[in-house]
Structures are given as structure tokens and as C-alpha cells.
N, C-alpha and C. Protein backbone atom coordinates (compact mmCIF):
# COMPACT_ATOMS: atom_id res chain seq x y z
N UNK A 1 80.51 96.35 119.80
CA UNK A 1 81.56 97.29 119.54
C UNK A 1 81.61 97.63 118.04
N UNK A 2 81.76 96.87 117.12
CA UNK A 2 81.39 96.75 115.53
C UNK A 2 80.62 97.95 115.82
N UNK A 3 79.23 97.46 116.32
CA UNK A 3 77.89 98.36 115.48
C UNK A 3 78.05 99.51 115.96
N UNK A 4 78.49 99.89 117.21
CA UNK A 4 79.46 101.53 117.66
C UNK A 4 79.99 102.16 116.08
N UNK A 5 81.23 101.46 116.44
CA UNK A 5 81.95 102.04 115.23
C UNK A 5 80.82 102.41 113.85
N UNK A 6 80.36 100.91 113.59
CA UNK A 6 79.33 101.45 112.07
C UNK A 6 78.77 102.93 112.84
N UNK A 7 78.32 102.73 113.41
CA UNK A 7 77.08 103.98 113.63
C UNK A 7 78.03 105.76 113.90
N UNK A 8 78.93 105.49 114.36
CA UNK A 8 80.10 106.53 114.43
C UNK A 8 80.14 106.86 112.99
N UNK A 9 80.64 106.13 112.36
CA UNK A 9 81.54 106.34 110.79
C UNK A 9 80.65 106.18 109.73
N UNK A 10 79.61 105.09 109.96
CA UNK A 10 78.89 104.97 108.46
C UNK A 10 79.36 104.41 107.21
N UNK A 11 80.54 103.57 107.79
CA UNK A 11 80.95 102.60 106.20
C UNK A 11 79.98 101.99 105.64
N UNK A 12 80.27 101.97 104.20
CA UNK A 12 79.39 101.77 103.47
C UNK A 12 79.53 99.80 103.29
N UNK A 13 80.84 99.85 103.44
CA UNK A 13 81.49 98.39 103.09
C UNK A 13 82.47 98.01 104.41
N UNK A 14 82.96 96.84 104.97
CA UNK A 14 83.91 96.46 105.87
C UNK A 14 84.40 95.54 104.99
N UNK A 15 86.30 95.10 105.34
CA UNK A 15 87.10 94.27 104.86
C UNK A 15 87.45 94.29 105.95
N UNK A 16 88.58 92.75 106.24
CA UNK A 16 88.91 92.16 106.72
C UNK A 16 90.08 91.06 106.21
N UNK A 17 91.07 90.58 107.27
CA UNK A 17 91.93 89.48 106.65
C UNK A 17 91.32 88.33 107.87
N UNK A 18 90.79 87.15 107.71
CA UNK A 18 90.37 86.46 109.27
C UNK A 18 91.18 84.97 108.76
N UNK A 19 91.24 84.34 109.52
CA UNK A 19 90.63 82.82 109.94
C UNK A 19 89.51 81.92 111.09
N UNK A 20 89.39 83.04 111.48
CA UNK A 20 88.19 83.01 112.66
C UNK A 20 86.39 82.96 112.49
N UNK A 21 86.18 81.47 112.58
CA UNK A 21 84.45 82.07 112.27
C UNK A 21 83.85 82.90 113.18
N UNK A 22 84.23 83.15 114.51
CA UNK A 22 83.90 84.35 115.20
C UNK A 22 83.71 85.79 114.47
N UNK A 23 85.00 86.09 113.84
CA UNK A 23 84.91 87.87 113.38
C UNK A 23 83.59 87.31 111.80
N UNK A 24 84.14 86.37 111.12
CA UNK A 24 82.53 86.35 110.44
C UNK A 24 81.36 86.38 110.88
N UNK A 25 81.05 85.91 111.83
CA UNK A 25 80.17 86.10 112.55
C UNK A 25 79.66 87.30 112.54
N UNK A 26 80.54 88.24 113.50
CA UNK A 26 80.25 89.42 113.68
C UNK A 26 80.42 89.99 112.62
N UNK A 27 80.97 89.86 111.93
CA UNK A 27 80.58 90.92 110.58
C UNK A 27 79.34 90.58 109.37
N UNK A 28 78.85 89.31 109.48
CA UNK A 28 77.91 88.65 109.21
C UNK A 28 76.41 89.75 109.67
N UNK A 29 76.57 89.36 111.18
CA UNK A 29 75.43 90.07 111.94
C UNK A 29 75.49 92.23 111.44
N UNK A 30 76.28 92.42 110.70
CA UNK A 30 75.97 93.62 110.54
C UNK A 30 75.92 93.82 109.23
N UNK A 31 76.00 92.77 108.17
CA UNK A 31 76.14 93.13 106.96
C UNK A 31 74.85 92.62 106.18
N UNK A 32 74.51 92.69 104.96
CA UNK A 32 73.65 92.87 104.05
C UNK A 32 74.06 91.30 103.57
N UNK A 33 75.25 91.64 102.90
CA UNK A 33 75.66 90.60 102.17
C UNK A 33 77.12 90.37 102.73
N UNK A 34 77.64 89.06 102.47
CA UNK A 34 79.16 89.06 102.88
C UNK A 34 79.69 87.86 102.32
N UNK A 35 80.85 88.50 101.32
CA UNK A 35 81.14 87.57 100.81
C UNK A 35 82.79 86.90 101.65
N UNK A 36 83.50 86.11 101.08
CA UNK A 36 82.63 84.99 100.31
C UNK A 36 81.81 83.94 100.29
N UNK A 37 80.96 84.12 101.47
CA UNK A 37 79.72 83.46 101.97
C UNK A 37 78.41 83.80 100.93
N UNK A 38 78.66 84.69 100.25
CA UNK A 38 77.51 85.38 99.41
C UNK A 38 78.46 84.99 97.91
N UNK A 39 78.67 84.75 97.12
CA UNK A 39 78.98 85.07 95.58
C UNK A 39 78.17 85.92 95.14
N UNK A 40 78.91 87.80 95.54
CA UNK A 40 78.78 88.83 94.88
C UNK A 40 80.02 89.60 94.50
N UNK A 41 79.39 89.53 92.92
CA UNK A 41 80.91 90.22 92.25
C UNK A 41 81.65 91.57 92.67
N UNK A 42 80.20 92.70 92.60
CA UNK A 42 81.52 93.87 93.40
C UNK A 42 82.00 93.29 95.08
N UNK A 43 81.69 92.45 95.81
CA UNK A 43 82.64 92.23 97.20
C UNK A 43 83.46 91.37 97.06
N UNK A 44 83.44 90.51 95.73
CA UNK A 44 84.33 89.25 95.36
C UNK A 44 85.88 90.52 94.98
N UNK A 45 85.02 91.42 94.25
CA UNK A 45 86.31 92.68 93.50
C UNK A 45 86.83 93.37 94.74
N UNK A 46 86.02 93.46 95.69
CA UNK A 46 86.64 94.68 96.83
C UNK A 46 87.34 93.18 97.24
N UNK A 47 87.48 92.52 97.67
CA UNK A 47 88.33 91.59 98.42
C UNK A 47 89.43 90.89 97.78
N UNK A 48 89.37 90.78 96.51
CA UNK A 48 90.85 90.79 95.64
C UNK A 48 91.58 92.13 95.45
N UNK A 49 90.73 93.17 95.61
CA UNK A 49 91.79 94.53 95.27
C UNK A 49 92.39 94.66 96.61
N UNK A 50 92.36 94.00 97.75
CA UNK A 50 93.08 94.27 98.95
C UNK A 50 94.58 93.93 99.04
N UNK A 51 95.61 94.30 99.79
CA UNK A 51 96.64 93.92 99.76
C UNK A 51 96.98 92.56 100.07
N UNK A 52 97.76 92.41 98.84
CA UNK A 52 98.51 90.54 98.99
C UNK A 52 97.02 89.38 98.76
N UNK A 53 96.05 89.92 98.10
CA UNK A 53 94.91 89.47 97.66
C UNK A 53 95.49 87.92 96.45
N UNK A 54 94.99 86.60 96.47
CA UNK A 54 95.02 86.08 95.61
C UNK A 54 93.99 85.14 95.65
N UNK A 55 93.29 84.98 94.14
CA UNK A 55 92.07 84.51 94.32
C UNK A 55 92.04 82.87 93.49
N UNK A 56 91.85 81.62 94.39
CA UNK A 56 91.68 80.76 93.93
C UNK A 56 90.40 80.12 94.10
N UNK A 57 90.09 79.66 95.11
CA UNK A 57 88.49 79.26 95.57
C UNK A 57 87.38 80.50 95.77
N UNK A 58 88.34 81.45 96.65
CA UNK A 58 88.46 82.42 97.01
C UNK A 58 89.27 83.38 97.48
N UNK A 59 88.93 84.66 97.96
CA UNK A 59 89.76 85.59 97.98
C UNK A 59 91.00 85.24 99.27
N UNK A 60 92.08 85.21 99.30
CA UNK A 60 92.99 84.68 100.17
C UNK A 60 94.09 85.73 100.16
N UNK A 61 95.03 86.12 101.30
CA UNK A 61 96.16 86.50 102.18
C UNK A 61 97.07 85.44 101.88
N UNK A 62 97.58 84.80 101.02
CA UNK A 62 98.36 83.63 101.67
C UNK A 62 100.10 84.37 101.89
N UNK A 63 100.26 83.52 103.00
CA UNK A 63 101.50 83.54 103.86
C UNK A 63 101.50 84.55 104.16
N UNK A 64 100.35 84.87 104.86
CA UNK A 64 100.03 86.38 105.67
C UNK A 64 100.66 86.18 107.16
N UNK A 65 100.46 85.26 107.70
CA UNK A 65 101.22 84.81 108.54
C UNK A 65 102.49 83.75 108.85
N UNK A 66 103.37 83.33 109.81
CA UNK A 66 104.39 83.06 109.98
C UNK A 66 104.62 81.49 109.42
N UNK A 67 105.59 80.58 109.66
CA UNK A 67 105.21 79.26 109.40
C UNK A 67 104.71 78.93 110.85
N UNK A 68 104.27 78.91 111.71
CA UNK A 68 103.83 78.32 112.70
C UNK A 68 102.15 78.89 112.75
N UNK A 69 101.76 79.74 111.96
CA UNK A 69 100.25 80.32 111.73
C UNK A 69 100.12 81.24 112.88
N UNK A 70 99.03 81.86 113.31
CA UNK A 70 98.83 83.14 113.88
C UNK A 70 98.56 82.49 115.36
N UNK A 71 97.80 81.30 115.79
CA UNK A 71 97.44 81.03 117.00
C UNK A 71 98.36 79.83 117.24
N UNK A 72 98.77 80.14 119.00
CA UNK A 72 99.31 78.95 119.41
C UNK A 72 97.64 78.20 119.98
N UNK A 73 97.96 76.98 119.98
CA UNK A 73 96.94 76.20 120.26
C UNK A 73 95.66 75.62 118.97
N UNK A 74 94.84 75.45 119.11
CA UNK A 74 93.95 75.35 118.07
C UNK A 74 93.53 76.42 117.65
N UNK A 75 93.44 75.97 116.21
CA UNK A 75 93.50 77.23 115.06
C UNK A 75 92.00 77.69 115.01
N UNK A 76 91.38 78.65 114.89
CA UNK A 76 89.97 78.71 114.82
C UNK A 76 89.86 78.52 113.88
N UNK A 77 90.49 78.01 112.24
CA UNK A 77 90.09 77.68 111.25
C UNK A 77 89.37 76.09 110.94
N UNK A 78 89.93 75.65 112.00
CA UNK A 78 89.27 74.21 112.38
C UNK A 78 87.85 73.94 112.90
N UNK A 79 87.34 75.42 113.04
CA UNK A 79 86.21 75.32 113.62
C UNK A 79 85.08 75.72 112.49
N UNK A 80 83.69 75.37 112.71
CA UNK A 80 82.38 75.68 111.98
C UNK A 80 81.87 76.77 111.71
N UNK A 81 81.57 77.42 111.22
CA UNK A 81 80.51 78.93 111.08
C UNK A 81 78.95 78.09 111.78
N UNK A 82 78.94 77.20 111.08
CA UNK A 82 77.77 76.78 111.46
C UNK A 82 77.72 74.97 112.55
N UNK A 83 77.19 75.13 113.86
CA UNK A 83 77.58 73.88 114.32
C UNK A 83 77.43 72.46 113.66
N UNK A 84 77.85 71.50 113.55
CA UNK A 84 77.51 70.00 113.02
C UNK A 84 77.75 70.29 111.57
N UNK A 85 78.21 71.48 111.02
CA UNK A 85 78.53 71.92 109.39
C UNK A 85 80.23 71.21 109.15
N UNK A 86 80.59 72.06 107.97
CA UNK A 86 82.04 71.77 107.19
C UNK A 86 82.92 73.06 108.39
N UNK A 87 83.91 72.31 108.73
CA UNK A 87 84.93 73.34 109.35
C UNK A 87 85.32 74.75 108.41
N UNK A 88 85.49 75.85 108.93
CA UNK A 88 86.42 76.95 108.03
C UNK A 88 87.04 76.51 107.08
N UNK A 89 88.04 75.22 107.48
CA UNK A 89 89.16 74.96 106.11
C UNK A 89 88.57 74.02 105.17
N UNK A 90 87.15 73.23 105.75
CA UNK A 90 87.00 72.54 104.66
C UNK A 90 85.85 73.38 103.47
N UNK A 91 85.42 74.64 104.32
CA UNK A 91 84.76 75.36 103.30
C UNK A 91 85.45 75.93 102.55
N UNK A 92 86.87 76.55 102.81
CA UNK A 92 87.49 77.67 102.02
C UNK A 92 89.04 76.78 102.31
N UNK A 93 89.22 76.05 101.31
CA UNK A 93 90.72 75.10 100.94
C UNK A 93 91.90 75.76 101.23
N UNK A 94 91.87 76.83 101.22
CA UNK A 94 92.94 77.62 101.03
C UNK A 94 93.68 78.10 102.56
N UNK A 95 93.09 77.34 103.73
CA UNK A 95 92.68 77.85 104.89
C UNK A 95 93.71 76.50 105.45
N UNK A 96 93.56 75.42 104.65
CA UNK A 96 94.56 74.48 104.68
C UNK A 96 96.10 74.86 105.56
N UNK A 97 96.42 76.25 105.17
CA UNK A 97 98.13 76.08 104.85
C UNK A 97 97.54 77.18 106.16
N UNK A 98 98.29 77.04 107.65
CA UNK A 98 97.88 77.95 108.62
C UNK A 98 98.59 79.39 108.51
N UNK A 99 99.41 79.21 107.65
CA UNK A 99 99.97 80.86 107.00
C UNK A 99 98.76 82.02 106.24
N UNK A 100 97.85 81.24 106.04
CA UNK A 100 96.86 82.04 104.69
C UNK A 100 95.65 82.49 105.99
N UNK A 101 95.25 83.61 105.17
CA UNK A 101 94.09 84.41 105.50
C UNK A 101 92.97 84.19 104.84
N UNK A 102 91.58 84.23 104.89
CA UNK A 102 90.55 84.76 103.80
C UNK A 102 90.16 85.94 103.93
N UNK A 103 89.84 86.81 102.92
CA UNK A 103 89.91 88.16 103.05
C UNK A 103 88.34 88.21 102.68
N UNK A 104 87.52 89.24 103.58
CA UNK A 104 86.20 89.27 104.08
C UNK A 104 85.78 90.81 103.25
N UNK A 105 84.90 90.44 102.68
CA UNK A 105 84.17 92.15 102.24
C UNK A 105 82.73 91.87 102.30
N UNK A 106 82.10 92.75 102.92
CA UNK A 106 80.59 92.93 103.04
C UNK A 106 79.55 94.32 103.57
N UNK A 107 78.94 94.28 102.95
CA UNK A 107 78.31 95.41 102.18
C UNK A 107 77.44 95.82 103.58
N UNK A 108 77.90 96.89 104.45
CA UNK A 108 77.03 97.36 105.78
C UNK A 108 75.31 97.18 105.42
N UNK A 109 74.64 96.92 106.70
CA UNK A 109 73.49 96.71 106.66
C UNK A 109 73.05 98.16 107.36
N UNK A 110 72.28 98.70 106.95
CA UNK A 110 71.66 99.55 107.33
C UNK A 110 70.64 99.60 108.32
N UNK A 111 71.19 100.21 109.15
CA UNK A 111 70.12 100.36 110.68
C UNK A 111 68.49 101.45 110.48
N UNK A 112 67.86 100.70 111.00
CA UNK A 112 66.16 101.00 110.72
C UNK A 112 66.49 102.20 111.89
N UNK A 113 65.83 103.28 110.98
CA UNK A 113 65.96 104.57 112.33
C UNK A 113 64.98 104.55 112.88
């Protein structure tokens, strides 16, 4: 569905607010680069200029959501990007407090015509 849309519109860049290694994922699989999985300065800049942006480890939403956090049940921040790896929160600290977001920017990959 993503690569629909890219191919409809042609963004050059996607943002995002997640806690989910799922939507990284998928935005992973269509991007070039994606930070903050990548340390690149213009997507480090597009993802602090977003709204309610604050940057400590990384780019963060905090208390983007409620005090009880966005999911009932287990949080997908508890989970891996990568299996047998560091969970979401122990890669990005800030992921700690289930109110906070990490805010996602990455640079579209261009489809081979």
C-alpha cells in the first residue's frame, strides 16, 4: 500500500511519528536511507523540524500520547527491528516513557523503471 501511494505522488521524503518496528519496517523497505537508523543530518533536520519534535538521543514526540500510551496490551516498542537484537526502547531511550513517539524521516528510494 506504501509503494501505491509512493508511485501515485512521488515523495521525495516520508515522516512519520511511530513506536512500532513494523511501520519502520515498511518504511525501511522503501527508503534509501532512514533515519534514525541511518545518522543523516538533512533527515536528522527533517525530523526535528516536525511538530512537538525534541531531540535527545534522538528525534522524539514526547507525550504525544496519553498516560496510559497508545496500545492497550503490549506495546510494540518492546519489540525488535531485528529478531534476537536490542528491543525499540532499548535502542531509542526515549521510547522508555509509553507517552513518547520517535519521529521517522527517510529519503524515498527510487523505483528502477
Amino acid at each position: 500500500m506504501l509503494r501505491a501511494l509512493i508511485n501515485e505522488y512521488s515523495p521525495e521524503y516520508l515522516t512519520t511519528y511511530t513506536r512500532n518496528p513494523a511501520v519502520i519496517k515498511m518504511i525501511q523497505r522503501e527508503s534509501s536511507e532512514l533515519y534514525p537508523l541511518v545518522e543523516e543530518e538533512e533527515l536528522r533536520d527533517m525530523a526535528a523540524a516536525m511538530a512537538h519534535a525534541t531531540y535527545t538521543d534522538a528525534v522524539y514526540h514526547e507525550d504525544r500520547y496519553g498516560n496510559e500510551g497508545l496500545f492497550i496490551g503490549e506495546d510494540p516498542a518492546s519489540k525488535s527491528l531485528v529478531p534476537g537484537k536490542a528491543t525499540l526502547m532499548q535502542q531509542f531511550p526515549g521510547l522508555v516513557s509509553s507517552r513518547n513517539a520517535l519521529i521517522l524521516a527517510a529519503r524515498v528510494r527510487k523505483e528502477k523503471k
